[in-house]
N, C-alpha and C. Protein backbone atom coordinates (compact mmCIF):
# COMPACT_ATOMS: atom_id res chain seq x y z
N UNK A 1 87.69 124.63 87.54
CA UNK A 1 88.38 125.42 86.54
C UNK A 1 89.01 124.53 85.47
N UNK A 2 89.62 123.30 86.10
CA UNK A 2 90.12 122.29 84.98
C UNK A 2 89.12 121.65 84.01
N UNK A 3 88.41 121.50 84.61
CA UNK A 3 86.96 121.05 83.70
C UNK A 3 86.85 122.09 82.65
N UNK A 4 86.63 123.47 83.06
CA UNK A 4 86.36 124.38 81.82
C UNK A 4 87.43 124.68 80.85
N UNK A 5 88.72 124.03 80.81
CA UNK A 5 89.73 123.98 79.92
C UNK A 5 89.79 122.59 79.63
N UNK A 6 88.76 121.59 79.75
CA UNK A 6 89.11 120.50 78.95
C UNK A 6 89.31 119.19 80.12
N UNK A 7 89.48 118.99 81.23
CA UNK A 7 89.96 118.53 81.48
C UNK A 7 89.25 117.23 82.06
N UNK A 8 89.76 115.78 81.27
CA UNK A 8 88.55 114.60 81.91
C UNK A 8 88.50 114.60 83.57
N UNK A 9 87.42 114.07 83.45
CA UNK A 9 86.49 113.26 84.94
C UNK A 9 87.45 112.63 85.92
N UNK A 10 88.53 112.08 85.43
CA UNK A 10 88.89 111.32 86.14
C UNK A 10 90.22 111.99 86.36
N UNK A 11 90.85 112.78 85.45
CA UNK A 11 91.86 113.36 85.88
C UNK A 11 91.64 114.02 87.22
N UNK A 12 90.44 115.44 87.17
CA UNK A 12 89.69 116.14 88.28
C UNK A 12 90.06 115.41 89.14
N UNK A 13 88.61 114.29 89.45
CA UNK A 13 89.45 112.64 90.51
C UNK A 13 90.15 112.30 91.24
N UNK A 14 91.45 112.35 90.14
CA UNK A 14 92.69 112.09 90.45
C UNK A 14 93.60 112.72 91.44
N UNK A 15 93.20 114.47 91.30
CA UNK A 15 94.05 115.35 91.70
C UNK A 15 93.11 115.80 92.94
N UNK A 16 91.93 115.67 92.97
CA UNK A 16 91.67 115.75 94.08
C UNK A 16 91.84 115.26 95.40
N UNK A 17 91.35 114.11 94.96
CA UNK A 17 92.12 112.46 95.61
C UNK A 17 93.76 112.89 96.49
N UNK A 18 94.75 113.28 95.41
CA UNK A 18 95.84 113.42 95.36
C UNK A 18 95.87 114.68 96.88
N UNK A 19 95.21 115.22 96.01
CA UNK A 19 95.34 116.79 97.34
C UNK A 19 95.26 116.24 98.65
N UNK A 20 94.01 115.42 98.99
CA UNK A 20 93.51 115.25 100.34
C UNK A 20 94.44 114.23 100.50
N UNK A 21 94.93 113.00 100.37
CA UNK A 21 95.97 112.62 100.60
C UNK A 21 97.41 113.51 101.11
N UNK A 22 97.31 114.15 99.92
CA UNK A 22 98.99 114.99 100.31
C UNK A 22 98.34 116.16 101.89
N UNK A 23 97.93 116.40 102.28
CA UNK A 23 97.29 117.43 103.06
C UNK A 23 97.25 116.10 104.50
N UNK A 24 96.55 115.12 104.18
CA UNK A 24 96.59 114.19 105.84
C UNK A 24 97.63 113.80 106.15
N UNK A 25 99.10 113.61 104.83
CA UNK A 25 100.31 113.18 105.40
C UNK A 25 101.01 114.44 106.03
N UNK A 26 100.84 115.42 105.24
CA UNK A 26 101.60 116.72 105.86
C UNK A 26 100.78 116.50 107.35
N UNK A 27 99.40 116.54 107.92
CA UNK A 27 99.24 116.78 109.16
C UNK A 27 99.90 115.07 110.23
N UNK A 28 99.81 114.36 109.16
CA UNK A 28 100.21 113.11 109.79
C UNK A 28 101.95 112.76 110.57
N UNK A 29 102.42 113.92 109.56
CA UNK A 29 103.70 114.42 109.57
C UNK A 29 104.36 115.17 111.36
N UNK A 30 103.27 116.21 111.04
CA UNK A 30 103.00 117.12 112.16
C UNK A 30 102.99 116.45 113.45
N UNK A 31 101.30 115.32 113.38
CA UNK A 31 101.59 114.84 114.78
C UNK A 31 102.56 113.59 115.17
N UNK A 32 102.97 113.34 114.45
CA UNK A 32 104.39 112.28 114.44
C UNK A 32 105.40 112.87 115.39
N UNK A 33 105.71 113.83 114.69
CA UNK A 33 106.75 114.91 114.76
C UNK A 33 106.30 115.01 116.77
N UNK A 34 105.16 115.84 116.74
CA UNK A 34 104.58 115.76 118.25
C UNK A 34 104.87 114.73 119.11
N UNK A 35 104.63 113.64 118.60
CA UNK A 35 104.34 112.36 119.47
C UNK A 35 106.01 111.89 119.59
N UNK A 36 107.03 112.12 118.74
CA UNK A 36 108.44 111.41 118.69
C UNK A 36 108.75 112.78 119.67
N UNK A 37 108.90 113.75 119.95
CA UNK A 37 109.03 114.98 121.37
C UNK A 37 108.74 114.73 121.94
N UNK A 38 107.42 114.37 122.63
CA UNK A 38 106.33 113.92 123.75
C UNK A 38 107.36 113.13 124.26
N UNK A 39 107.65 111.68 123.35
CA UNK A 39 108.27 110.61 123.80
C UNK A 39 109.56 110.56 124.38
N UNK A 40 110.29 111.75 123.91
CA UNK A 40 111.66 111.96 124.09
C UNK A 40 112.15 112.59 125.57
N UNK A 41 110.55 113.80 125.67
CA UNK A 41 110.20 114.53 126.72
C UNK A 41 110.29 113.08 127.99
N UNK A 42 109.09 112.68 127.66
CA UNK A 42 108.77 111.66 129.10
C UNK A 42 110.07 110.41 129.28
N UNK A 43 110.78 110.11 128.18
CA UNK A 43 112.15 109.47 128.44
C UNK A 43 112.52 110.11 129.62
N UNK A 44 113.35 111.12 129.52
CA UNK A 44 113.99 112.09 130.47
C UNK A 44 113.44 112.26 131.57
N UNK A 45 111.75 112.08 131.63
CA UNK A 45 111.39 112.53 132.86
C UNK A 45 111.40 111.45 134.00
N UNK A 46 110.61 110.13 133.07
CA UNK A 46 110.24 108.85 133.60
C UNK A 46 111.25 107.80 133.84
N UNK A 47 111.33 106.75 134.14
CA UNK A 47 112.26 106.03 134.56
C UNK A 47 112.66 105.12 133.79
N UNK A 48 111.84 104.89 132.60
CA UNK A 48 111.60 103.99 131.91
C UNK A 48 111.91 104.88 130.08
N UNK A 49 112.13 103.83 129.14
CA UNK A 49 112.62 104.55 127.91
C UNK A 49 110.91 104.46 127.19
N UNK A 50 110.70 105.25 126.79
CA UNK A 50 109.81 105.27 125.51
C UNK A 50 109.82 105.28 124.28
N UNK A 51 109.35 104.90 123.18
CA UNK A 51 110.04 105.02 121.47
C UNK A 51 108.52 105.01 120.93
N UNK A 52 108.66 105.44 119.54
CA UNK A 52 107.79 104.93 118.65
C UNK A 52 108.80 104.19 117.89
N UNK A 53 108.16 103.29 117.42
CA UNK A 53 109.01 101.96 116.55
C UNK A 53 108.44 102.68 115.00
N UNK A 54 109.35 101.98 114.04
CA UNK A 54 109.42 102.41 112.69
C UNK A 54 107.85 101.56 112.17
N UNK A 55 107.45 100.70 112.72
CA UNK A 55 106.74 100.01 112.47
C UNK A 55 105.27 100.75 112.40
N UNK A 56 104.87 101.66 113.33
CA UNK A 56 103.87 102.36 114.15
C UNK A 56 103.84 103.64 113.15
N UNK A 57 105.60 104.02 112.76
CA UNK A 57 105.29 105.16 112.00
C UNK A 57 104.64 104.97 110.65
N UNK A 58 105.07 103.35 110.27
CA UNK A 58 104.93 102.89 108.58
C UNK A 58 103.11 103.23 108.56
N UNK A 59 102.59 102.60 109.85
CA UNK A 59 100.95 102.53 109.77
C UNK A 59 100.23 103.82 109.47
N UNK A 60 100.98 104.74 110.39
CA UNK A 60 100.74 106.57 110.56
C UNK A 60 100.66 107.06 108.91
N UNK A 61 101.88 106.51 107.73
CA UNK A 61 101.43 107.46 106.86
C UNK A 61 100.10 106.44 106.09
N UNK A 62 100.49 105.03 106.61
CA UNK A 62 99.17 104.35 105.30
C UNK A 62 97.85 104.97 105.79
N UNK A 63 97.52 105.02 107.36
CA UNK A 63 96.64 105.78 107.88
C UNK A 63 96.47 107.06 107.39
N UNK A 64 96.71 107.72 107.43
CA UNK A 64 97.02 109.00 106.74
C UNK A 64 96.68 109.06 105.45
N UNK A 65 96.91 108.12 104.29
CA UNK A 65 96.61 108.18 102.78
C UNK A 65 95.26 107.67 103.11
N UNK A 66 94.71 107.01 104.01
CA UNK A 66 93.65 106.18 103.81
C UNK A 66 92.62 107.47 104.18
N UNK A 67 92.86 108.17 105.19
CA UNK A 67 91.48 109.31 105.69
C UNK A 67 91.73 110.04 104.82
N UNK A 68 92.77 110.43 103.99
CA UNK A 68 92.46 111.57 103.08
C UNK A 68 91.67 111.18 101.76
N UNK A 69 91.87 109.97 101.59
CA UNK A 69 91.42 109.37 100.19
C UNK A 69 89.60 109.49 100.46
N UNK A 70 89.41 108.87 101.39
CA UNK A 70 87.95 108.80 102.40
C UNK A 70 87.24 110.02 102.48
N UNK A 71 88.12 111.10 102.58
CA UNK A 71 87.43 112.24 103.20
C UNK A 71 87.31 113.27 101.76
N UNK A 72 88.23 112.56 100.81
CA UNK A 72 88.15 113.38 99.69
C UNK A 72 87.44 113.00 98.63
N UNK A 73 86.79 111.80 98.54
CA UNK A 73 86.27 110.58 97.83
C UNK A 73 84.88 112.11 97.20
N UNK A 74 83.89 112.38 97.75
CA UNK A 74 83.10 113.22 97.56
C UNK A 74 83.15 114.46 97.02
N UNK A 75 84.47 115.10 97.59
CA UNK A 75 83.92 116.14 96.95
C UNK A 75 85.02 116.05 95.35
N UNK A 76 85.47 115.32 95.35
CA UNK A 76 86.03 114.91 94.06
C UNK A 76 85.37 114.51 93.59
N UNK A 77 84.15 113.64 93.54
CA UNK A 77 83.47 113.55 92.89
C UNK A 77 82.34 114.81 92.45
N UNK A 78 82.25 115.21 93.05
CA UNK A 78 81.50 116.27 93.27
C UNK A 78 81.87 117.20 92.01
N UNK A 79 83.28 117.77 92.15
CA UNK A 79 84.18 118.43 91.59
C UNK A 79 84.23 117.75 90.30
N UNK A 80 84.16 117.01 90.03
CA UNK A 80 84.70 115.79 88.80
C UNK A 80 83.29 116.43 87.76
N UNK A 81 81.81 116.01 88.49
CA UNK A 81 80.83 116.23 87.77
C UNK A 81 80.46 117.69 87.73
N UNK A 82 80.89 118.57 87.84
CA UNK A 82 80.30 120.05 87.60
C UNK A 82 80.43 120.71 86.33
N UNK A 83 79.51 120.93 85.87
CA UNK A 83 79.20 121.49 84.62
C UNK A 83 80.16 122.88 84.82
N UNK A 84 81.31 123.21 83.59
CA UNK A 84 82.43 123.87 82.88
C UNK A 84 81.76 125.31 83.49
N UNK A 85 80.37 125.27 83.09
CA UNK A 85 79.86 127.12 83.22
C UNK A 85 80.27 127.06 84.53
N UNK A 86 79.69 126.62 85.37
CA UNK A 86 79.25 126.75 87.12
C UNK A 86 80.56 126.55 87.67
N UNK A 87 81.38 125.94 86.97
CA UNK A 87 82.81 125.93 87.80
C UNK A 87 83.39 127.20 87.84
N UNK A 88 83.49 127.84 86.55
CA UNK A 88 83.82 129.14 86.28
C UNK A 88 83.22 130.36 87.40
N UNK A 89 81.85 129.81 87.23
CA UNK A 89 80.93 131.28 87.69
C UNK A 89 81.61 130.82 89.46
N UNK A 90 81.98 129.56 89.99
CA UNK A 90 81.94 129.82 91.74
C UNK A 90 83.49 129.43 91.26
């Protein structure tokens, strides 16, 4: 749709890129969130303390920007090159 109002190649790109990124941290978010409960859970149960370190979480979001960038690489491109009519018509 941005294409048929003008909009460059690389902007498209950009925001696509952008999306799938913002979308793997929100789920990256999620199972964090899971895994720091889990951990808190089996503290209490087990005898022993469990943590995730800040360190593990820093990797979780670069991980996270990295599969979305990866997984979005295509169809942003994809999206980037579609002729203005055909974007419109689907």
């Amino acid at each position: 749709m941005k294409k048929a109002i003008g909009a460059k190649r690389h902007i498209i790109l950009t925001e696509f890129l952008l999306e799938a990124a913002f979308l793997c941290i929100i789920g990256g978010i999620i199972g964090l969130a899971l895994v720091v409960i889990l951990a808190f859970i089996l503290t209490k149960v087990l005898e022993f303390p469990i943590y995730v370190s800040v360190t593990n979480m820093a990797w979780t979001f670069f991980i996270c920007v990295l599969v979305g960038i990866v997984a979005g690489i295509i169809p942003a491109m994809q999206a980037a090159k579609m002729d203005p009519v055909v974007a419109i018509r689907s």
